[in-house]
N, C-alpha and C. Protein backbone atom coordinates (compact mmCIF):
# COMPACT_ATOMS: atom_id res chain seq x y z
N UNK A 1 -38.61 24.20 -15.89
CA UNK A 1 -37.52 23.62 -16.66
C UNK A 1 -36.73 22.67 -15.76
N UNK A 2 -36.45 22.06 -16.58
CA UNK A 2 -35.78 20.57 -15.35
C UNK A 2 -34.40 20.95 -15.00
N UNK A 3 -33.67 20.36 -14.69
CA UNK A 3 -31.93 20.88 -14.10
C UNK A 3 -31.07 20.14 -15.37
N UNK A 4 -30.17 20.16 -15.40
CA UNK A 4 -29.23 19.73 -16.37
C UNK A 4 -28.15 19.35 -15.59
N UNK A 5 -27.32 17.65 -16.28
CA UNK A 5 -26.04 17.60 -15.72
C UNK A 5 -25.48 17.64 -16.28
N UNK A 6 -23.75 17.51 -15.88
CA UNK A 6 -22.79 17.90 -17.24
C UNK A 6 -21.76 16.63 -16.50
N UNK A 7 -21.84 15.53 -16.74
CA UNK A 7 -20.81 14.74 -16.55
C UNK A 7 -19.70 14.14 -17.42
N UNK A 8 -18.75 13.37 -17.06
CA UNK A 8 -17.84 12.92 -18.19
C UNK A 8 -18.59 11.07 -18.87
N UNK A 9 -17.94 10.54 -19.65
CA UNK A 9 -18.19 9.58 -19.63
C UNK A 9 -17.13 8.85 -20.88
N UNK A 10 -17.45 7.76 -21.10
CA UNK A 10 -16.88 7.33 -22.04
C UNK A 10 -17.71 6.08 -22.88
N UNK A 11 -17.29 6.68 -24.63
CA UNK A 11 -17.67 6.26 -25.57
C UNK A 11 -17.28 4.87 -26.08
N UNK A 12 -18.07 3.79 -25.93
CA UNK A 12 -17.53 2.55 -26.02
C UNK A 12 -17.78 2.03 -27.31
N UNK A 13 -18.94 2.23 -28.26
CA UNK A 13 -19.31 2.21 -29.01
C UNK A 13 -20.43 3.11 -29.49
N UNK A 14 -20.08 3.31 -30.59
CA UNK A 14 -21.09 4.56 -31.88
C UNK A 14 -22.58 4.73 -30.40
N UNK A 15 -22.50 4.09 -29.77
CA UNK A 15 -24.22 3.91 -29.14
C UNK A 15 -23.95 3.82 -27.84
N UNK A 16 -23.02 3.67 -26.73
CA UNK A 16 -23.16 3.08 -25.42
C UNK A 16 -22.23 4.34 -25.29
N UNK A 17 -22.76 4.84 -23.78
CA UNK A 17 -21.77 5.33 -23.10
C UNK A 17 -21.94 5.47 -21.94
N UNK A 18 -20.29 5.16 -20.78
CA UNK A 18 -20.91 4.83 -19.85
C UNK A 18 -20.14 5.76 -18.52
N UNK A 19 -20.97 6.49 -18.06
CA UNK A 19 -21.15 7.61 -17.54
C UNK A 19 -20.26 7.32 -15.75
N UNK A 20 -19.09 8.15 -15.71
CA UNK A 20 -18.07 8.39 -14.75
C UNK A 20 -18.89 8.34 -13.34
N UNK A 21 -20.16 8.90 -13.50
CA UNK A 21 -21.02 9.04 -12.13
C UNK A 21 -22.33 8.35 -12.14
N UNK A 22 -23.14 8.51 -11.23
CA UNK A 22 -24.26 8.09 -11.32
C UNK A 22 -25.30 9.49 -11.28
N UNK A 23 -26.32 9.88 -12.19
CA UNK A 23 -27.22 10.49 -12.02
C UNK A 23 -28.31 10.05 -11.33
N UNK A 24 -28.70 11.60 -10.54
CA UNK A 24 -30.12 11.68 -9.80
C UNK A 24 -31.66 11.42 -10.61
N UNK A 25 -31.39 10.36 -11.71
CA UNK A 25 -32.47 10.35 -12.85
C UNK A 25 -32.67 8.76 -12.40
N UNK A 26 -34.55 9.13 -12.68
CA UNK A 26 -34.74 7.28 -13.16
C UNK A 26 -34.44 7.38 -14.54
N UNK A 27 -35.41 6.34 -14.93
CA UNK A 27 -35.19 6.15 -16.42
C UNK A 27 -35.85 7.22 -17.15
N UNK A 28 -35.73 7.48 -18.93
CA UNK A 28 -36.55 7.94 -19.17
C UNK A 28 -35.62 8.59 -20.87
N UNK A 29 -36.04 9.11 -21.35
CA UNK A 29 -35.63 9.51 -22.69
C UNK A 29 -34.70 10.84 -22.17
N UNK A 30 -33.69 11.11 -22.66
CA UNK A 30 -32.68 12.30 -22.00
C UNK A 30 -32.36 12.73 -23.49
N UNK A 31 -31.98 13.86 -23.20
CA UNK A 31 -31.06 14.86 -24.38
C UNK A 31 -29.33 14.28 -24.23
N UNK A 32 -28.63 14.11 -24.93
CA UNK A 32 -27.10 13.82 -25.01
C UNK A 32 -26.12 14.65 -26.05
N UNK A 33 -25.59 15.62 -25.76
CA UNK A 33 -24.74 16.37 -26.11
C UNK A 33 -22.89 15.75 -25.72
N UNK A 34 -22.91 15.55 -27.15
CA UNK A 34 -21.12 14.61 -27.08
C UNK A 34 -20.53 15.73 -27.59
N UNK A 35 -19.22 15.95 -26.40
CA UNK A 35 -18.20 16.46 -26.98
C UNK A 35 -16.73 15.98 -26.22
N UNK A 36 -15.75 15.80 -27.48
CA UNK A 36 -14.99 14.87 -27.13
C UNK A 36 -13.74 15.60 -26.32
N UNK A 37 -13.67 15.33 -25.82
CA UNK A 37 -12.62 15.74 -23.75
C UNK A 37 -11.16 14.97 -24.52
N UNK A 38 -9.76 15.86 -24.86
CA UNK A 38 -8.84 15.53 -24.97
C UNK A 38 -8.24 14.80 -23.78
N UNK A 39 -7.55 14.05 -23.74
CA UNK A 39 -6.69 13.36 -22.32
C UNK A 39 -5.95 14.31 -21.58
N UNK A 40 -5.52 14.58 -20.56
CA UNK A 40 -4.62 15.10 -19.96
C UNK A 40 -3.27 14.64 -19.97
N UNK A 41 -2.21 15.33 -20.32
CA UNK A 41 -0.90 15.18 -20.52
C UNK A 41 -0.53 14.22 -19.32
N UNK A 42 0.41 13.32 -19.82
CA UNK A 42 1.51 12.63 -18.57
C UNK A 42 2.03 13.58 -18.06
N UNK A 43 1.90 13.84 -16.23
CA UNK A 43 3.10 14.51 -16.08
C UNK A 43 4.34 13.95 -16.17
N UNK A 44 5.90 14.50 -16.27
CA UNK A 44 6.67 13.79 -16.11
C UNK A 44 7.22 13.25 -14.49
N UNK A 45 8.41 12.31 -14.26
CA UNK A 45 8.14 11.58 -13.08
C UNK A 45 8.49 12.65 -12.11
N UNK A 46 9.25 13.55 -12.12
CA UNK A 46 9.59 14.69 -11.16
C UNK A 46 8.08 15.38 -10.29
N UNK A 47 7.38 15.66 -11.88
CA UNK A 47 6.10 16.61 -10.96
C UNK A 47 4.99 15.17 -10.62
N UNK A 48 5.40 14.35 -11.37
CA UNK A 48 4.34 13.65 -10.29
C UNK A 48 4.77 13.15 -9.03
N UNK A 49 6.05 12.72 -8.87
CA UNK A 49 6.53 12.78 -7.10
C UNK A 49 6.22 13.56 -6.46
N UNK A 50 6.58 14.68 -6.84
CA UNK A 50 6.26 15.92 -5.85
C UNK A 50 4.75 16.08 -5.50
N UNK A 51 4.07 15.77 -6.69
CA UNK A 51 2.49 15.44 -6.39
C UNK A 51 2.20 14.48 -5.30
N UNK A 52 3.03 13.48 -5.59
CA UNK A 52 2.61 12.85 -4.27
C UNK A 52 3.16 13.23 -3.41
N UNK A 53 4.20 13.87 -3.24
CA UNK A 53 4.89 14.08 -1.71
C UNK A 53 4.05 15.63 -0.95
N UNK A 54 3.53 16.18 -1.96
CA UNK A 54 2.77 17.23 -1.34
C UNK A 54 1.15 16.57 -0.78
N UNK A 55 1.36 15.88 -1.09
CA UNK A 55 -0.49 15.08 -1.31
C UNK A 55 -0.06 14.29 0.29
N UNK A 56 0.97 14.05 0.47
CA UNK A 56 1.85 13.12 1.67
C UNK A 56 1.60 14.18 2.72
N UNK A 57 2.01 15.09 2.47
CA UNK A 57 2.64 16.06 3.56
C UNK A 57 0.87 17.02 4.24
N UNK A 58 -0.01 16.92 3.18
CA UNK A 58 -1.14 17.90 3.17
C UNK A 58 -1.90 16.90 4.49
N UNK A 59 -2.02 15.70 4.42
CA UNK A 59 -2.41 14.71 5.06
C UNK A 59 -2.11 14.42 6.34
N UNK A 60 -0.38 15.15 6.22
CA UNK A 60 0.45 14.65 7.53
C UNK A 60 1.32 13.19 7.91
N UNK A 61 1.43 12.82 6.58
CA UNK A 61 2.55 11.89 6.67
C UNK A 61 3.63 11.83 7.02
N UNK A 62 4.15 11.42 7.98
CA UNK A 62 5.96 11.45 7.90
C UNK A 62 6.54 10.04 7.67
N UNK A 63 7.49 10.56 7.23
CA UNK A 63 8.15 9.63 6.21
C UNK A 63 9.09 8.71 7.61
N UNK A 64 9.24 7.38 7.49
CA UNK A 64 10.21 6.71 8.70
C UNK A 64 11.39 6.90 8.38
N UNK A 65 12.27 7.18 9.87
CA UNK A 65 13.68 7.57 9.66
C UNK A 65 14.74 6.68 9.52
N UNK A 66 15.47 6.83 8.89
CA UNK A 66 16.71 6.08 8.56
C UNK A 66 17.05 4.66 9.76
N UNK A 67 16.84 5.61 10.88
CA UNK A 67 16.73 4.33 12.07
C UNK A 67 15.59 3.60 12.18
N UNK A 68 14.71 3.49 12.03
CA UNK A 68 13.71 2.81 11.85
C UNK A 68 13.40 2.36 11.22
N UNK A 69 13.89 2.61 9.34
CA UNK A 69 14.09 1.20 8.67
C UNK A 69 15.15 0.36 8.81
N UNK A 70 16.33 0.81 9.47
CA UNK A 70 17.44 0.06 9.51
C UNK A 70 16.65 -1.27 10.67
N UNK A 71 16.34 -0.74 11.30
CA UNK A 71 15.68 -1.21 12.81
C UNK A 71 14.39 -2.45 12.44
N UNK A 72 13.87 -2.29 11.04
CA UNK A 72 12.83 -3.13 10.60
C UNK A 72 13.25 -3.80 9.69
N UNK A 73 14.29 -4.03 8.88
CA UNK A 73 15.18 -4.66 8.05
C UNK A 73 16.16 -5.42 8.86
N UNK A 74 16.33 -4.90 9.92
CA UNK A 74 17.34 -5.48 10.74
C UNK A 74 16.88 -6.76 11.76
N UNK A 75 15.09 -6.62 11.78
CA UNK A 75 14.29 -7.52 12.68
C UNK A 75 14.18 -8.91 11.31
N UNK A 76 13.55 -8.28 10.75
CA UNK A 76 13.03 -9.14 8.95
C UNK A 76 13.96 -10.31 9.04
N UNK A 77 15.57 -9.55 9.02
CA UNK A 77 16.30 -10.39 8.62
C UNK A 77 16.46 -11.36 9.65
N UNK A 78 16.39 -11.10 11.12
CA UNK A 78 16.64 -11.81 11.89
C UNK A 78 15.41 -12.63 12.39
N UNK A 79 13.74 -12.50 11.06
CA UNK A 79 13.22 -13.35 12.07
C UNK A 79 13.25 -14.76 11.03
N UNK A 80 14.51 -14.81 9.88
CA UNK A 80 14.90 -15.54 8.89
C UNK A 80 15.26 -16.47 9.38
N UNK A 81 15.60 -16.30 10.49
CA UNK A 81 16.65 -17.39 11.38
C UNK A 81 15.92 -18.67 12.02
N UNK A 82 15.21 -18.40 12.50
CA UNK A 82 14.14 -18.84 13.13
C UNK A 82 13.26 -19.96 12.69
């Protein structure tokens, strides 16, 4: 028996659909089982900050300090002069 995949894809028309990944298949006649995948909710803007600021922090980002943007705003402006 052959393997089976289960990917997402999307329905562009009654006939085309075009698949999120690439399968380990050449060509060839396939079985297609549609079932339609509701969207995932917007989070609102709170949990998606925090999404990113945890996604920031997991990575090891630190954020620049108050002196150091003052310190790069403070160059910017002065290379205006010039």
């Amino acid at each position: 028996m052959q393997p089976s995949y289960v990917v997402t894809g999307v329905l562009s028309d009654g006939r085309t659909v075009t698949l999120d990944e690439p399968l380990p298949l050449t060509s060839g006649k396939v079985r297609v089982v549609v079932e339609p995948v509701a969207p995932e909710p917007k989070p609102d803007l709170s949990t998606f900050l925090e999404r990113i600021w945890d996604e920031q922090r997991c990575r090891g980002h630190v954020p620049p300090t108050k002196e150091e943007v003052d310190a790069y705003i403070r160059a910017e402006r002065d290379s205006w002069d010039d």
